[in-house]
Protein backbone atom coordinates (compact mmCIF):
# COMPACT_ATOMS: atom_id res chain seq x y z
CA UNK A 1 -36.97 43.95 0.71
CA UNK A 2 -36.77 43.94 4.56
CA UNK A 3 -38.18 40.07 4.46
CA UNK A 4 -35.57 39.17 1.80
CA UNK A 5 -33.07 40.38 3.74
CA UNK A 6 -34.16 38.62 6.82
CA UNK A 7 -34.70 35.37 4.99
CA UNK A 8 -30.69 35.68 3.12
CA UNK A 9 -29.28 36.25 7.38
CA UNK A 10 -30.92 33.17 8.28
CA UNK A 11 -29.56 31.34 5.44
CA UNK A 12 -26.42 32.77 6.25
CA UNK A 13 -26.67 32.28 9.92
CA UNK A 14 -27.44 28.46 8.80
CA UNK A 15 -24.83 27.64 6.53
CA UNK A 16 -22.25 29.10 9.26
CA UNK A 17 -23.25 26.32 11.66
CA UNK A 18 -22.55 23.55 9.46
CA UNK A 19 -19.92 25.76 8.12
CA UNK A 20 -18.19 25.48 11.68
CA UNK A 21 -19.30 21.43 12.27
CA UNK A 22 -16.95 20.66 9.48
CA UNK A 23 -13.94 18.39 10.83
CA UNK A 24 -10.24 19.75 10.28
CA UNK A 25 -9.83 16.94 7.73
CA UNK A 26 -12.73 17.50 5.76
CA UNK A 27 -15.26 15.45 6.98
CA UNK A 28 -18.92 16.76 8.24
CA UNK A 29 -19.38 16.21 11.82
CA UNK A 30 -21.82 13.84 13.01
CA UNK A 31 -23.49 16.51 15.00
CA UNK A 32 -23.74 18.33 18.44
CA UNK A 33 -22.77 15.64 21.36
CA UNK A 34 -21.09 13.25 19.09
CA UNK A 35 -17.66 11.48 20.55
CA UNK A 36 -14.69 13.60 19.54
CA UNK A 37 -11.61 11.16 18.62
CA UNK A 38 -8.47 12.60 16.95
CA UNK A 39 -6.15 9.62 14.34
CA UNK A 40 -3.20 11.13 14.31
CA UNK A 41 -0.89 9.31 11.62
CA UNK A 42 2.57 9.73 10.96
CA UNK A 43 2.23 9.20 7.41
CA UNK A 44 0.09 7.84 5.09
CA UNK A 45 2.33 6.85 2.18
CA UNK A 46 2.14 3.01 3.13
CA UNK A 47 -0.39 0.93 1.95
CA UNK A 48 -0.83 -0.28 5.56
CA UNK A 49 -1.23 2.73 7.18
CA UNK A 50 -3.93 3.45 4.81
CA UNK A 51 -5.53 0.62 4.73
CA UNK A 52 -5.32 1.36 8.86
CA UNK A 53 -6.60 4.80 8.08
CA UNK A 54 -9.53 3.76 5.96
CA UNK A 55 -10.93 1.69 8.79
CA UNK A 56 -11.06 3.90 11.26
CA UNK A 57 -12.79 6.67 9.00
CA UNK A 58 -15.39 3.44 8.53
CA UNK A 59 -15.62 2.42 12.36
CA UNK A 60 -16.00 6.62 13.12
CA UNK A 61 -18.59 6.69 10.16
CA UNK A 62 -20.33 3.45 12.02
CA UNK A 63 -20.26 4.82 15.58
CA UNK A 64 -21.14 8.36 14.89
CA UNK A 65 -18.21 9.84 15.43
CA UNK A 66 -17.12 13.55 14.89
CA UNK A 67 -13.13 12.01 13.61
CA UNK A 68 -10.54 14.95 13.05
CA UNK A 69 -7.37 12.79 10.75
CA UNK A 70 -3.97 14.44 10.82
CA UNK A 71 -1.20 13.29 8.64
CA UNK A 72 2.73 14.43 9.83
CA UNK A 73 3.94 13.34 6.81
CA UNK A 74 6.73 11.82 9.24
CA UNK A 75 7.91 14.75 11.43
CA UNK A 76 7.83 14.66 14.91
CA UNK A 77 7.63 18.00 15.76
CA UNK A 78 4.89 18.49 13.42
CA UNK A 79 2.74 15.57 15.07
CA UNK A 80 3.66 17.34 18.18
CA UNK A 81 2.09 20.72 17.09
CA UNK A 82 -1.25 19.01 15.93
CA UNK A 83 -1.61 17.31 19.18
CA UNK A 84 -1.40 20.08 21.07
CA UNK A 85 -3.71 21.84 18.56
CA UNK A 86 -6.20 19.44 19.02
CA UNK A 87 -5.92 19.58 22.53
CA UNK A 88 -6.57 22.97 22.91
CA UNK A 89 -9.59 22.59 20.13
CA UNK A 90 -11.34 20.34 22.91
CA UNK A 91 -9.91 16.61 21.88
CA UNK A 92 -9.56 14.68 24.67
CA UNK A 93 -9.63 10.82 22.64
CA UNK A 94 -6.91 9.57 20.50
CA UNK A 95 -5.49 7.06 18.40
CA UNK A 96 -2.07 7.66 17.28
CA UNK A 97 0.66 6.06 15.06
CA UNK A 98 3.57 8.07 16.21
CA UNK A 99 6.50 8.92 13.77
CA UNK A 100 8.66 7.34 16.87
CA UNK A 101 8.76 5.68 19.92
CA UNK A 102 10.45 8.41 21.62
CA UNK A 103 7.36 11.10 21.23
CA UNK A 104 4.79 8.68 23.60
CA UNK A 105 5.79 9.80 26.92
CA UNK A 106 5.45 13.19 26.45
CA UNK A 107 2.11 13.08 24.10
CA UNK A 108 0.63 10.98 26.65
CA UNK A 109 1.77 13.58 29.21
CA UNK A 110 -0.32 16.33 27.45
CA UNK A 111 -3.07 14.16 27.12
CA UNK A 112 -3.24 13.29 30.32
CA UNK A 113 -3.60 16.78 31.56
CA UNK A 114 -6.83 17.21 29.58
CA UNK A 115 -7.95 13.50 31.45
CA UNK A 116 -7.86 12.33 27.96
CA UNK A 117 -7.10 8.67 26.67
CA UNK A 118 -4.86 7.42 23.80
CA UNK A 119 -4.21 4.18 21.99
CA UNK A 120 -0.82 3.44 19.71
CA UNK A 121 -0.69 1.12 16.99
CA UNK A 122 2.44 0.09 14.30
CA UNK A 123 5.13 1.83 16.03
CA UNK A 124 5.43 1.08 19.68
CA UNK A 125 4.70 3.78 22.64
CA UNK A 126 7.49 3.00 25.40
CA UNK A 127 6.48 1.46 28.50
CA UNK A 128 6.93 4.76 30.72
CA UNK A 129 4.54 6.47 28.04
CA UNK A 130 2.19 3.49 29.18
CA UNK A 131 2.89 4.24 33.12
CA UNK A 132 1.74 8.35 32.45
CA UNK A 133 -2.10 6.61 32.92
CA UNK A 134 -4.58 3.48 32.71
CA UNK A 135 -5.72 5.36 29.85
CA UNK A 136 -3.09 4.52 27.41
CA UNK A 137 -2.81 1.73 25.44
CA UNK A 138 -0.81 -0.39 22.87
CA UNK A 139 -3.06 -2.06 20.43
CA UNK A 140 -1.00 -3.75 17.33
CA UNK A 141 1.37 -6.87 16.38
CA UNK A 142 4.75 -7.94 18.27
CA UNK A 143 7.34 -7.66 15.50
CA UNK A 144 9.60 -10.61 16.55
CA UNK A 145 6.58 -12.97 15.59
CA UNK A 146 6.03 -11.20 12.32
CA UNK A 147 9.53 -11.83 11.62
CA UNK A 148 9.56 -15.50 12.68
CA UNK A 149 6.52 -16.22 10.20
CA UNK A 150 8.59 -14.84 7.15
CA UNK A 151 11.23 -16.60 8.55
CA UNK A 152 8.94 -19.99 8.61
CA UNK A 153 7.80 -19.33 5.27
CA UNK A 154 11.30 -18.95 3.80
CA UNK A 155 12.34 -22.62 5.74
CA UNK A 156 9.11 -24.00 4.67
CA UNK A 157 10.10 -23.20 1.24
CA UNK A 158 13.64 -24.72 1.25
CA UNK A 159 12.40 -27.82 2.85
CA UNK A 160 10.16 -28.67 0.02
CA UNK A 161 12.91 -27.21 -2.58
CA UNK A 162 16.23 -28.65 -0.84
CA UNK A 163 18.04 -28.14 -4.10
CA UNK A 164 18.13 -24.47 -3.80
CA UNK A 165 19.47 -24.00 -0.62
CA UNK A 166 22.49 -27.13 -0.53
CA UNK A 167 23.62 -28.09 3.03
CA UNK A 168 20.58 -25.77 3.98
CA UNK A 169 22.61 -22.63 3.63
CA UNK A 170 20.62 -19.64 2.53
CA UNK A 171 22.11 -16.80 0.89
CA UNK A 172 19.40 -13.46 1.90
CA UNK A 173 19.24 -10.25 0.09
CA UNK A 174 17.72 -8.51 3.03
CA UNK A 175 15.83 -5.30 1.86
CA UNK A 176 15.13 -2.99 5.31
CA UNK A 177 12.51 -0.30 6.70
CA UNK A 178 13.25 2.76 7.93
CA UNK A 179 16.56 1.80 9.94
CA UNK A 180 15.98 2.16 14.08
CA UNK A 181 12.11 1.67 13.38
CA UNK A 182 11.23 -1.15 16.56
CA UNK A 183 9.29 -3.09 13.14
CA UNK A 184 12.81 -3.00 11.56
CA UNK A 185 14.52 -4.22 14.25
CA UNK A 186 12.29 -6.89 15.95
CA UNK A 187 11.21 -7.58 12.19
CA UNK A 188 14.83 -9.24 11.22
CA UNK A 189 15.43 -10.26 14.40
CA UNK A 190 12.63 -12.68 14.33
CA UNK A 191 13.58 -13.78 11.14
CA UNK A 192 17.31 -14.50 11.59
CA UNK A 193 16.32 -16.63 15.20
CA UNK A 194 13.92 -18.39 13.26
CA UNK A 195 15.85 -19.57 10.29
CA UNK A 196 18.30 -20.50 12.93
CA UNK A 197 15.77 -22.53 14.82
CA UNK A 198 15.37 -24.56 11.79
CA UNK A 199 18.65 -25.29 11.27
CA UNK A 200 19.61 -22.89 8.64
CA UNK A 201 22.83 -20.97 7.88
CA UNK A 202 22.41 -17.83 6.99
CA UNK A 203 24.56 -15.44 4.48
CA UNK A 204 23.36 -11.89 4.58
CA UNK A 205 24.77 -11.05 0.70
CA UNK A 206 23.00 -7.88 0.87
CA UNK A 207 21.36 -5.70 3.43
CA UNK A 208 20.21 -2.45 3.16
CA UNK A 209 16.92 0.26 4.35
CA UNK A 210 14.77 1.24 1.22
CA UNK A 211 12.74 3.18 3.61
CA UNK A 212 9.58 0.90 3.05
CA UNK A 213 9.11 1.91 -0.47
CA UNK A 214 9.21 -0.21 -3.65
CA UNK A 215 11.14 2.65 -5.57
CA UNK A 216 13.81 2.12 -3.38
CA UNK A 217 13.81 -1.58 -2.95
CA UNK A 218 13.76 -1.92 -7.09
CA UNK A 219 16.77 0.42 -7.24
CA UNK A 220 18.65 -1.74 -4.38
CA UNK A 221 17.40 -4.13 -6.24
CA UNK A 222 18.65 -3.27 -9.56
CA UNK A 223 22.10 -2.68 -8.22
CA UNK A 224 22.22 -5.59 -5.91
CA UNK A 225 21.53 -7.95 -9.06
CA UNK A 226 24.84 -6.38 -11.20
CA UNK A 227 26.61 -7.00 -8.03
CA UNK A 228 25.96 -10.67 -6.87
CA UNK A 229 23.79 -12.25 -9.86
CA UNK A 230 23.89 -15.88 -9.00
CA UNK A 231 25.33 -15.62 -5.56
CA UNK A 232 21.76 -15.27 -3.91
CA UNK A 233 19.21 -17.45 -3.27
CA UNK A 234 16.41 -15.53 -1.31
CA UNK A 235 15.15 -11.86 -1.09
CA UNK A 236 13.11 -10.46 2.56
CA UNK A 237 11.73 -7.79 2.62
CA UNK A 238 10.43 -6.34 5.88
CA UNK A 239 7.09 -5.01 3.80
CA UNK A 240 4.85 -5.61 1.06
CA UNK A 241 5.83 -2.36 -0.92
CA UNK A 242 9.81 -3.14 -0.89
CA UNK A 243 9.24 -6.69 -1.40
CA UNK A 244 7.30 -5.32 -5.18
CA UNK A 245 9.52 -3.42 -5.42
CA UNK A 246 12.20 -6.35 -5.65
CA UNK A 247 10.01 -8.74 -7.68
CA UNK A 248 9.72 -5.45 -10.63
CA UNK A 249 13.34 -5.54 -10.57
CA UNK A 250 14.10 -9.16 -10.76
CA UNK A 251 11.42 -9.02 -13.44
CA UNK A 252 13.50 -6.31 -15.86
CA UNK A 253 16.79 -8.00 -15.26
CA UNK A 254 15.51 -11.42 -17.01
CA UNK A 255 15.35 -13.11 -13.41
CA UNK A 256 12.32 -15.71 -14.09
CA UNK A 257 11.85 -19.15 -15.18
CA UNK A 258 9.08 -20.66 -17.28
CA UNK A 259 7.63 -22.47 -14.69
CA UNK A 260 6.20 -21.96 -11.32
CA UNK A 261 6.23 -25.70 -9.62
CA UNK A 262 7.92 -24.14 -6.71
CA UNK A 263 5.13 -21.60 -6.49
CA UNK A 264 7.06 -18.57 -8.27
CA UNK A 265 7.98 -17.90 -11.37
CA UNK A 266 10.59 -15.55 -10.03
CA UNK A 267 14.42 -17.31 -10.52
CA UNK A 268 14.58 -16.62 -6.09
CA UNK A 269 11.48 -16.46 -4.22
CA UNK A 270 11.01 -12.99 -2.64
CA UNK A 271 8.78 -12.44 0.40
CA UNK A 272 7.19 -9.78 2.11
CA UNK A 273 5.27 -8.46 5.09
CA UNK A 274 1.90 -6.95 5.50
CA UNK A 275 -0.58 -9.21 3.33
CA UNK A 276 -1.81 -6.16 1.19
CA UNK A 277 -4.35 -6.70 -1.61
CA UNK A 278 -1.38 -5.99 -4.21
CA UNK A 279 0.80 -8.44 -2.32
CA UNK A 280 -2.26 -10.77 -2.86
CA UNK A 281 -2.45 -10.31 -6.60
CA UNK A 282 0.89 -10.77 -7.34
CA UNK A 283 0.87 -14.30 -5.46
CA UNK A 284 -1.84 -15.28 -7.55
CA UNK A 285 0.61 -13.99 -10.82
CA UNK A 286 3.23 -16.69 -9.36
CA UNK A 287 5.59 -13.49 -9.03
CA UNK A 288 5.61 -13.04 -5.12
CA UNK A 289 5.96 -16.24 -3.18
CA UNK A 290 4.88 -15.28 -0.20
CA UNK A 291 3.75 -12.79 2.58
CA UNK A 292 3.12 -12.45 6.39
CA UNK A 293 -0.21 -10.57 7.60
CA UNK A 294 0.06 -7.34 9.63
CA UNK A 295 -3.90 -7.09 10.18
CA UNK A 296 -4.38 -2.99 9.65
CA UNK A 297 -8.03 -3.85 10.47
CA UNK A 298 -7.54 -5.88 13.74
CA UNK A 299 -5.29 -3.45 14.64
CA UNK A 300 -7.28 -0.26 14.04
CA UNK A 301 -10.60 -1.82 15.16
CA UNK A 302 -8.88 -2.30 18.67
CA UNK A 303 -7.36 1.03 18.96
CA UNK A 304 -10.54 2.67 17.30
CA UNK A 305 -12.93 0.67 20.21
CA UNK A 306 -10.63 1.05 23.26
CA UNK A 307 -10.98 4.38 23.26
CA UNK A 308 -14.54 4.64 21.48
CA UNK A 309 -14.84 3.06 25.12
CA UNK A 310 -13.20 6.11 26.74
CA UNK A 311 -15.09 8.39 24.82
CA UNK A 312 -18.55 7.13 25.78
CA UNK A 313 -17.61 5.85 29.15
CA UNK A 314 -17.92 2.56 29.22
CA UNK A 315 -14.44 1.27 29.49
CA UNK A 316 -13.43 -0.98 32.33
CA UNK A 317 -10.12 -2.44 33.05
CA UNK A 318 -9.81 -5.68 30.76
CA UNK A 319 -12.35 -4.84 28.62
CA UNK A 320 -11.93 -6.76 25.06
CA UNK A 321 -11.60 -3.94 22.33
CA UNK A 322 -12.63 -4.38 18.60
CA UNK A 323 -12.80 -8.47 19.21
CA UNK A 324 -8.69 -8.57 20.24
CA UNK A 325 -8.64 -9.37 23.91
CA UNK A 326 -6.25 -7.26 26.69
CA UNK A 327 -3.07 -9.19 27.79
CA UNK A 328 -2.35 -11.12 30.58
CA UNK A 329 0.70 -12.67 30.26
CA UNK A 330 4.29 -10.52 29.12
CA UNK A 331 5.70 -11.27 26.41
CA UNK A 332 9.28 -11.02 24.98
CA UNK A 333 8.90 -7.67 23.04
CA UNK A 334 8.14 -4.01 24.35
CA UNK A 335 6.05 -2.61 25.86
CA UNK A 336 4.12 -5.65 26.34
CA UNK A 337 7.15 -6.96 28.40
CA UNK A 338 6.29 -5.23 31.79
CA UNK A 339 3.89 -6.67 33.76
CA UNK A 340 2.51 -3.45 34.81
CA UNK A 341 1.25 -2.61 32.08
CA UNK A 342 0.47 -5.85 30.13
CA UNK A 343 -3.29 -4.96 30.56
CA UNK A 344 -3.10 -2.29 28.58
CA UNK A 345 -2.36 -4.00 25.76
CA UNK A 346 -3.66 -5.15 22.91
CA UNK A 347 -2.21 -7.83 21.06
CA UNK A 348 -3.65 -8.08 17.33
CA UNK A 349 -1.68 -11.45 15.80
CA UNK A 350 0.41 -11.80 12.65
CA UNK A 351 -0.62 -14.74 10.14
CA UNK A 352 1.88 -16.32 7.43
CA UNK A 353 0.29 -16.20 3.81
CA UNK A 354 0.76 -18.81 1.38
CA UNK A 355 -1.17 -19.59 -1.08
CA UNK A 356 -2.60 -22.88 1.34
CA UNK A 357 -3.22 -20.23 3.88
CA UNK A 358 -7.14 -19.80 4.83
CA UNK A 359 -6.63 -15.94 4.55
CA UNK A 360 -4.84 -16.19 0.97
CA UNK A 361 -7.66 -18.59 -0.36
CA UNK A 362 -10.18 -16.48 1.63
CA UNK A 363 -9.07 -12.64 0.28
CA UNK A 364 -7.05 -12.73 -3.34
CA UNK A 365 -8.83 -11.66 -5.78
């Protein structure tokens, strides 16, 4: 009896350790000594941020990584308390999509009390947050260019269909993200300077946040079609998800044609942002006509590998991370604007999709 009872402690004893390896978000630990990195999301309701999230679980999985995820379902102050948990758990190494701008200063100010490193991808840290330490770093897409691709996309189209937009006057539906969001902003921006560019008048007929959902875009939708049937002649939307959204509604209200020469069978060609697989599929249906790629893997592979650097010690100042090189030169858009701190970012480019693009022909399905 004495043996059996010695041999059930061990097991015990065992089952304990592994018990207490486990990560916060479920996943085993890769074992004693591994890097400890922290992705701390502020949602992961988007298809891009899960897509984002998916690659870092693979590049952690790769590497060896003990990888704790944390999800704030979109509260600050809730990203704010698992931070500071994880900080006081021992994790020094982050990569973090904040749920705004404002919270970078002051997470990189904790972090940077442990002598810890952090990366930011999606929504922008602000350039003081950047100034706290070399260790911080900005790894994702400007949104001004993301908005001047749709915008070349949607001149691209009237060019080749002059008909539809006479004395090359466009009349937008204009479905938004989350209003104040820097992708929001510098998203439409972009657009609007490069329809201009081209020569283009444009009529905002509609304009309105669905809060980057396609439930919300397909009720705008919905309601936007009873109001100005006829008087529109493009929708944008500033992601994949609203810009379904749109295309289901235009769909139910009898808004198609019977053929797609103009590449959509849609009766207004709608376009997104984001180049998700679902965007993808509908191109190939002739139902969305477009799309503009926000690389979730480029991003998250240089975010993931800057401080994968960190972690194991090998970082040095310029240092490529995940195949994006660091900046040299400023560019128009925060905070990649101030030259003391263009090193420490990482600049992961948008690509128009159309169905001649490489990445279309290379990825639909």
């Amino acid at each position: 009896m004495k043996k059996i009872a010695l041999v059930l402690l061990v097991l015990l004893m065992v089952a304990s350790v592994f018990a207490c390896r486990r990560q916060q978000g479920g996943q085993a630990s890769s074992g004693a000594g591994a890097p400890r990195i922290a992705l701390l999301m502020r949602n992961m309701d988007e298809q891009f941020l899960k897509d984002y999230s998916d690659n870092i679980r693979k590049l952690a999985s790769e590497k060896g990584v003990d990888l704790n995820v944390q999800d704030a379902r979109s509260d600050g102050a809730t990203q704010l308390t698992q931070l500071q948990t994880l900080l006081n758990q021992g994790y020094k190494y982050f990569v973090i999509i904040p749920c705004v701008s404002e919270l970078s200063e002051q997470m990189n100010q904790l972090i940077a009390e442990r002598g810890g490193a952090a990366a930011y991808s999606n929504i922008q840290p602000t350039v003081e947050s950047l100034k706290v330490g070399k260790s911080f770093f900005f790894a994702s897409s400007p949104e001004f260019v993301g908005g001047r691709y749709q915008g070349q996309l949607i001149a691209d189209y009237f060019d080749k269909n002059a008909g539809k937009a006479p004395g090359k006057v466009i009349n937008m539906i204009l479905i938004l993200g989350q209003l104040g969001h820097p992708a929001q902003v510098n998203r439409e921006a972009g657009l609007l300077a490069e329809l201009k560019t081209r020569g283009y008048t444009v009529n905002v007929v509609a304009r309105d946040t669905a809060n980057w959902t396609p439930d919300q875009a397909q009720q705008k939708m919905d309601a936007w079609i009873g109001a100005f049937k006829g008087s529109f002649n493009v929708v944008a939307a500033q992601n994949d998800g609203m810009a379904l959204g749109a295309v289901e509604s235009l769909i139910q209200n009898g808004m198609t044609k019977a053929d797609s020469a103009d590449g959509t069978t849609l009766s207004v060609p709608v376009l997104g942002i984001d180049a998700t697989a679902s965007a993808l599929a509908s191109m190939k249906e002739d139902k969305l006509y477009a799309t503009v790629l926000q690389d979730a893997v480029g991003q998250s592979a240089a975010a993931f590998d800057v401080i994968y650097q960190h972690a194991a010690g090998t970082y040095q100042a310029g240092n490529a991370a995940g195949g994006t090189p660091a900046a040299t030169v400023p560019i128009d858009e925060a905070p990649a604007n101030d030259a003391s701190v263009i090193g420490q970012c990482y600049l992961v480019p948008f690509v128009p999709v159309d169905k001649d693009s490489s990445y279309y022909k290379a990825n639909v399905r």
